[in-house]
Protein backbone atom coordinates (compact mmCIF):
# COMPACT_ATOMS: atom_id res chain seq x y z
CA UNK A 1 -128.65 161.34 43.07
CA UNK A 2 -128.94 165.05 43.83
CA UNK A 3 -131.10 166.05 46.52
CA UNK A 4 -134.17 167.17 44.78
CA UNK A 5 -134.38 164.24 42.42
CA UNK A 6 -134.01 162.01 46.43
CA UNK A 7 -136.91 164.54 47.67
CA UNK A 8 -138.68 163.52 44.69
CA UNK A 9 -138.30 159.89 44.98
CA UNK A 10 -139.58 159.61 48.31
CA UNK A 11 -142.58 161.45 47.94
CA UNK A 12 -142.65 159.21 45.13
CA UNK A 13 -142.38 156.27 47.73
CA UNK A 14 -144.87 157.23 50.08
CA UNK A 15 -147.72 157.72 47.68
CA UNK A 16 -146.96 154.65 45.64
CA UNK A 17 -147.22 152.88 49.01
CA UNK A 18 -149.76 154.90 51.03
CA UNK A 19 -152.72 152.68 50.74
CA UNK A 20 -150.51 149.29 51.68
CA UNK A 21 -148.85 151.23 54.22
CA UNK A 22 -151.93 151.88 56.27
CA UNK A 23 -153.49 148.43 56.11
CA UNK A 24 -150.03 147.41 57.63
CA UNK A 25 -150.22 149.28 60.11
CA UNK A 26 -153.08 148.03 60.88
CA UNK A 27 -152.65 144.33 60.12
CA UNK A 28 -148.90 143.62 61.22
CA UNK A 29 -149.38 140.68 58.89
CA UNK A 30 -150.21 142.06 55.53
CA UNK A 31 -147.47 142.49 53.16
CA UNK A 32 -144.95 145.00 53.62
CA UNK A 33 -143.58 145.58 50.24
CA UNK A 34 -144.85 146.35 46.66
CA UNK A 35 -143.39 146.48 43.30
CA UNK A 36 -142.86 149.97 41.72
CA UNK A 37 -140.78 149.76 38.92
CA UNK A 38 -138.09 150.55 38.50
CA UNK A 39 -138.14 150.19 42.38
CA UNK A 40 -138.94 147.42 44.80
CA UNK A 41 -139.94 148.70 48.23
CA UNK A 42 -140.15 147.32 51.71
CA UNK A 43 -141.22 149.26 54.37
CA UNK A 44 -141.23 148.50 58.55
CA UNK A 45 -139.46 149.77 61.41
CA UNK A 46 -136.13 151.66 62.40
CA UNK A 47 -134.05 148.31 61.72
CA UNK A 48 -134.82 148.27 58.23
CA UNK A 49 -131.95 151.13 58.17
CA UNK A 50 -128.95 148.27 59.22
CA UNK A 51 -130.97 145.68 57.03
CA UNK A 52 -130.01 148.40 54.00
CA UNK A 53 -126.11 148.43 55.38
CA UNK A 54 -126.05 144.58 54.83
CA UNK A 55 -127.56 144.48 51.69
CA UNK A 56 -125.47 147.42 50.42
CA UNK A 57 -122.14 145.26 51.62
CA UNK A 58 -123.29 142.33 49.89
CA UNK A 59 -124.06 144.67 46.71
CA UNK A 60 -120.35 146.02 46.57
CA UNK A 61 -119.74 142.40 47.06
CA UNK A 62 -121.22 140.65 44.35
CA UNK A 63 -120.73 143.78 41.65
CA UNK A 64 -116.23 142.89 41.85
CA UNK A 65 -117.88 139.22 41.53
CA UNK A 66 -118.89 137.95 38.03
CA UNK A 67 -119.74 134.55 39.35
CA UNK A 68 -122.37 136.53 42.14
CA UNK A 69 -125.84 135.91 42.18
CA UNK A 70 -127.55 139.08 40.82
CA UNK A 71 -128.30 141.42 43.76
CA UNK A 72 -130.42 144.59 43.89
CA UNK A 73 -128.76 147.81 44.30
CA UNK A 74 -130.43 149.47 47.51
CA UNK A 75 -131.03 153.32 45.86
CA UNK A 76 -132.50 154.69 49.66
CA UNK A 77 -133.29 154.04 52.91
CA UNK A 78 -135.52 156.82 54.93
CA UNK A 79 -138.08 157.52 57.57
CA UNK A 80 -141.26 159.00 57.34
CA UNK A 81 -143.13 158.90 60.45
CA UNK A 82 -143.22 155.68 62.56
CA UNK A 83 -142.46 153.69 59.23
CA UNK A 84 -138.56 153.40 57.45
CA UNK A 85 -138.63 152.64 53.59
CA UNK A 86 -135.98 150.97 51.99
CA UNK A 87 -135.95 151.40 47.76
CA UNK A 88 -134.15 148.51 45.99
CA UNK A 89 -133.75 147.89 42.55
CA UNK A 90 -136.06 145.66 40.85
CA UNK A 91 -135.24 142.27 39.58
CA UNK A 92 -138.10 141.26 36.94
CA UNK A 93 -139.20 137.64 37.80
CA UNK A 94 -137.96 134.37 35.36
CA UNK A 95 -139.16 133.78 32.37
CA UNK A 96 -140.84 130.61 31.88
CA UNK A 97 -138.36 129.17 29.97
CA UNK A 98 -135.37 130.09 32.27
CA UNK A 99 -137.88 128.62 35.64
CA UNK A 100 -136.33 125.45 35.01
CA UNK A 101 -132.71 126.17 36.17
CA UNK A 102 -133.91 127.91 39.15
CA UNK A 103 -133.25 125.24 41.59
CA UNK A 104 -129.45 125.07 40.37
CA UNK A 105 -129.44 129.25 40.25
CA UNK A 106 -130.64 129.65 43.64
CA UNK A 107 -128.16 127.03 45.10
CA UNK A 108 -125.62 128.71 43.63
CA UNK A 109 -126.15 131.70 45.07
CA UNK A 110 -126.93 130.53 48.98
CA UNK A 111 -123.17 128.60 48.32
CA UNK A 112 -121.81 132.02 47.36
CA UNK A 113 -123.37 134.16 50.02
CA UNK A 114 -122.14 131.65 52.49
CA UNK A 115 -118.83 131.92 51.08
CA UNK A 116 -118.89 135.54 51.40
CA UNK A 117 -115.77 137.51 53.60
CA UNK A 118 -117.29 138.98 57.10
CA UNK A 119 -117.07 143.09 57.04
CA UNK A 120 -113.85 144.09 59.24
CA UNK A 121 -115.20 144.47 62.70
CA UNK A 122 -118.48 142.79 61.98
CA UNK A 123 -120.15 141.33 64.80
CA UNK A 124 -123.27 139.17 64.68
CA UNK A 125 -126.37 140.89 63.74
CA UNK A 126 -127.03 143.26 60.91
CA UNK A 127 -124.42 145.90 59.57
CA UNK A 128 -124.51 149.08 61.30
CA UNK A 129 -125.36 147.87 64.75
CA UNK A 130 -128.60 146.67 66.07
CA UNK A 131 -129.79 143.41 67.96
CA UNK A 132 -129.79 139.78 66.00
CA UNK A 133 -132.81 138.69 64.47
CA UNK A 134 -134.08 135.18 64.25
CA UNK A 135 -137.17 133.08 65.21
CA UNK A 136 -134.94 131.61 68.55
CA UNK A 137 -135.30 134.57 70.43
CA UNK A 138 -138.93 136.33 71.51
CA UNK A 139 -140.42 138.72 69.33
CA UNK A 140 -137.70 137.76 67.14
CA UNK A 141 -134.82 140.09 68.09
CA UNK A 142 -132.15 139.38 70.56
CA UNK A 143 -132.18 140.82 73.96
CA UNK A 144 -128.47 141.34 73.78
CA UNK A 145 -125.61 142.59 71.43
CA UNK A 146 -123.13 139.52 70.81
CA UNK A 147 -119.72 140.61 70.38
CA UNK A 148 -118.65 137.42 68.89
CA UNK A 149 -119.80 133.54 68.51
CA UNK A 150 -118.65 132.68 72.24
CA UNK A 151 -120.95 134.97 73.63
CA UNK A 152 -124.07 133.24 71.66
CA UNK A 153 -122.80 130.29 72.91
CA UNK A 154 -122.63 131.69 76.76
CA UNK A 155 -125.89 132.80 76.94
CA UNK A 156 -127.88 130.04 74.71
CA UNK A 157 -125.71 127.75 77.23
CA UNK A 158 -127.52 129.37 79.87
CA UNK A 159 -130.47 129.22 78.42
CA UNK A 160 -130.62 125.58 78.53
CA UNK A 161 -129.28 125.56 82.09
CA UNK A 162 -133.05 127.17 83.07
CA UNK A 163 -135.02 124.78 80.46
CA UNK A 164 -133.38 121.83 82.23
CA UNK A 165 -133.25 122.62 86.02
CA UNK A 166 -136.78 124.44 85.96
CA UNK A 167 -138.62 123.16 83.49
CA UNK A 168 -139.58 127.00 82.61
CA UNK A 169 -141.64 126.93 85.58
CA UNK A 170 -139.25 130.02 86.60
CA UNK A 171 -137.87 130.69 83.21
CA UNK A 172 -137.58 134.84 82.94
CA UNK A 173 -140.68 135.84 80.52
CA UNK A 174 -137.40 136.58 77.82
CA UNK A 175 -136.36 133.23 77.76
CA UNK A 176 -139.90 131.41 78.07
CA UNK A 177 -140.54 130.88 74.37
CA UNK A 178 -136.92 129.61 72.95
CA UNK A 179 -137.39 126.06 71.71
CA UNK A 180 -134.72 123.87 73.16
CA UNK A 181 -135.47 121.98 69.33
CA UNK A 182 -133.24 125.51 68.13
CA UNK A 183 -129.93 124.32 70.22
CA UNK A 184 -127.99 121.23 69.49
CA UNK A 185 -125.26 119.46 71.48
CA UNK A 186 -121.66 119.59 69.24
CA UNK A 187 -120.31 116.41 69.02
CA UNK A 188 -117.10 117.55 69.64
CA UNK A 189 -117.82 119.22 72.97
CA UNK A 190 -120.15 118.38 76.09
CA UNK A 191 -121.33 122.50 76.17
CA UNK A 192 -124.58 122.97 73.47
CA UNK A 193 -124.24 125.30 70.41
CA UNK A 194 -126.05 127.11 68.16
CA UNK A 195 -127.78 125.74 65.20
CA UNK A 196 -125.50 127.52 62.00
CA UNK A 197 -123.17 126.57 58.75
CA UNK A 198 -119.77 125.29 59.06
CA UNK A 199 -118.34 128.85 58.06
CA UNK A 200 -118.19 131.73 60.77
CA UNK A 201 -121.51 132.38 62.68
CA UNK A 202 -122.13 136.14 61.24
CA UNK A 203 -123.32 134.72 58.20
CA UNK A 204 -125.67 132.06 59.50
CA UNK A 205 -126.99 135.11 61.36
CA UNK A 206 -126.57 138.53 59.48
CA UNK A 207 -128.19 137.12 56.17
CA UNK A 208 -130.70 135.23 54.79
CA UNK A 209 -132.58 135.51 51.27
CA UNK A 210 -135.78 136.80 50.48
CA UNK A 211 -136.93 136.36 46.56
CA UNK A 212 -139.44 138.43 44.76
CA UNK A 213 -139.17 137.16 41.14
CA UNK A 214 -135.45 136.39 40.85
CA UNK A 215 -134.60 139.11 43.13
CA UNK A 216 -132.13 138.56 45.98
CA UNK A 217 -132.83 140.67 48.38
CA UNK A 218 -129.84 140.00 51.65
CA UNK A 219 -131.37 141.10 55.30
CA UNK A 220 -131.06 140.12 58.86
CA UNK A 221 -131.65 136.75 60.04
């Protein structure tokens, strides 16, 4: 893409999604994507930029991969003002008459993204840097960057050391809303660890799938 025809495309972007745009902004809970073909578009903040690293892994990924779920091909990723846009390809939605193997389609593709190789160097969280996202940790994002699964484990270890001994009467205001229902105790050691698959912890943590239509679209847990 030469760079008028990318100057073009997100002006493109940002008029397409102007009017969505400012009702997000203004209700954090209204959608934050629209359908533009030949483009799907999600829009939010800064981190959307590593969120478009992972899903541009798993792309190179899955195209060497004839048995790989179909996954969009992420065309840009930009700022404009307080808001980042990420353009995907569009994936038009199942026909009616292919609906019925969806079930077996979309467990095929969860095995193979769960099968998928780590990134050399890949640490958990999203690709590119940036803080883990998941529901077990306030507002969503880790306060920390985990080098590797052990140091999870450290700090959800201590985690649980405050639930139990204070009852979160004197729980730092970081820790005060993780569930102790998000950490189980591994039957093969006495120390607690954190809910994931059987393979290596990055991808319980660096991906999870979001469908519009049949599209797969890979992002940060």
């Amino acid at each position: 893409m030469s760079i008028i025809e990318q100057i073009n495309l997100r002006d493109s972007v940002i008029k397409a999604c102007a009017r969505s745009v400012g009702i997000w902004l203004s209700e954090p809970d209204f959608n934050n994507f629209v359908r533009a073909e030949p483009y799907f578009i999600k829009w939010g903040d800064r981190s959307l930029h590593h969120h478009a690293e992972t899903q541009k892994y798993v792309y190179d990924q899955a195209s060497q991969d004839s048995s790989a779920p179909r996954i969009p091909e992420v065309h840009d990723c930009f700022d404009h003002g307080i808001v980042t846009y990420l353009v995907m390809e569009y994936i038009p939605m199942l026909s009616r008459k292919d609906a019925t193997s969806l079930p077996q389609r979309t467990a095929d593709a969860i095995d193979w993204l769960r099968r998928l190789p780590p990134p050399p160097g890949a640490r958990i969280g999203p690709l590119g840097g940036g803080y883990a996202c998941h529901k077990l940790f306030q507002g969503w994002s880790a306060p920390l960057r985990f080098s590797c699964s052990e140091a999870l484990e450290t700090y959800l270890n201590k985690v649980r050391f405050y639930i139990t001994s204070h009852r979160l009467l004197t729980v730092e205001p970081s820790l005060s809303r993780i569930s102790p229902s998000n950490i189980v105790r591994s039957p093969s050691r006495s120390r607690t660890s954190p809910l994931c698959s059987p393979n290596p912890i990055w991808r319980a943590t660096s991906i999870s799938i979001l469908r519009e239509g049949s599209a797969f679209s890979i992002s940060s847990l």
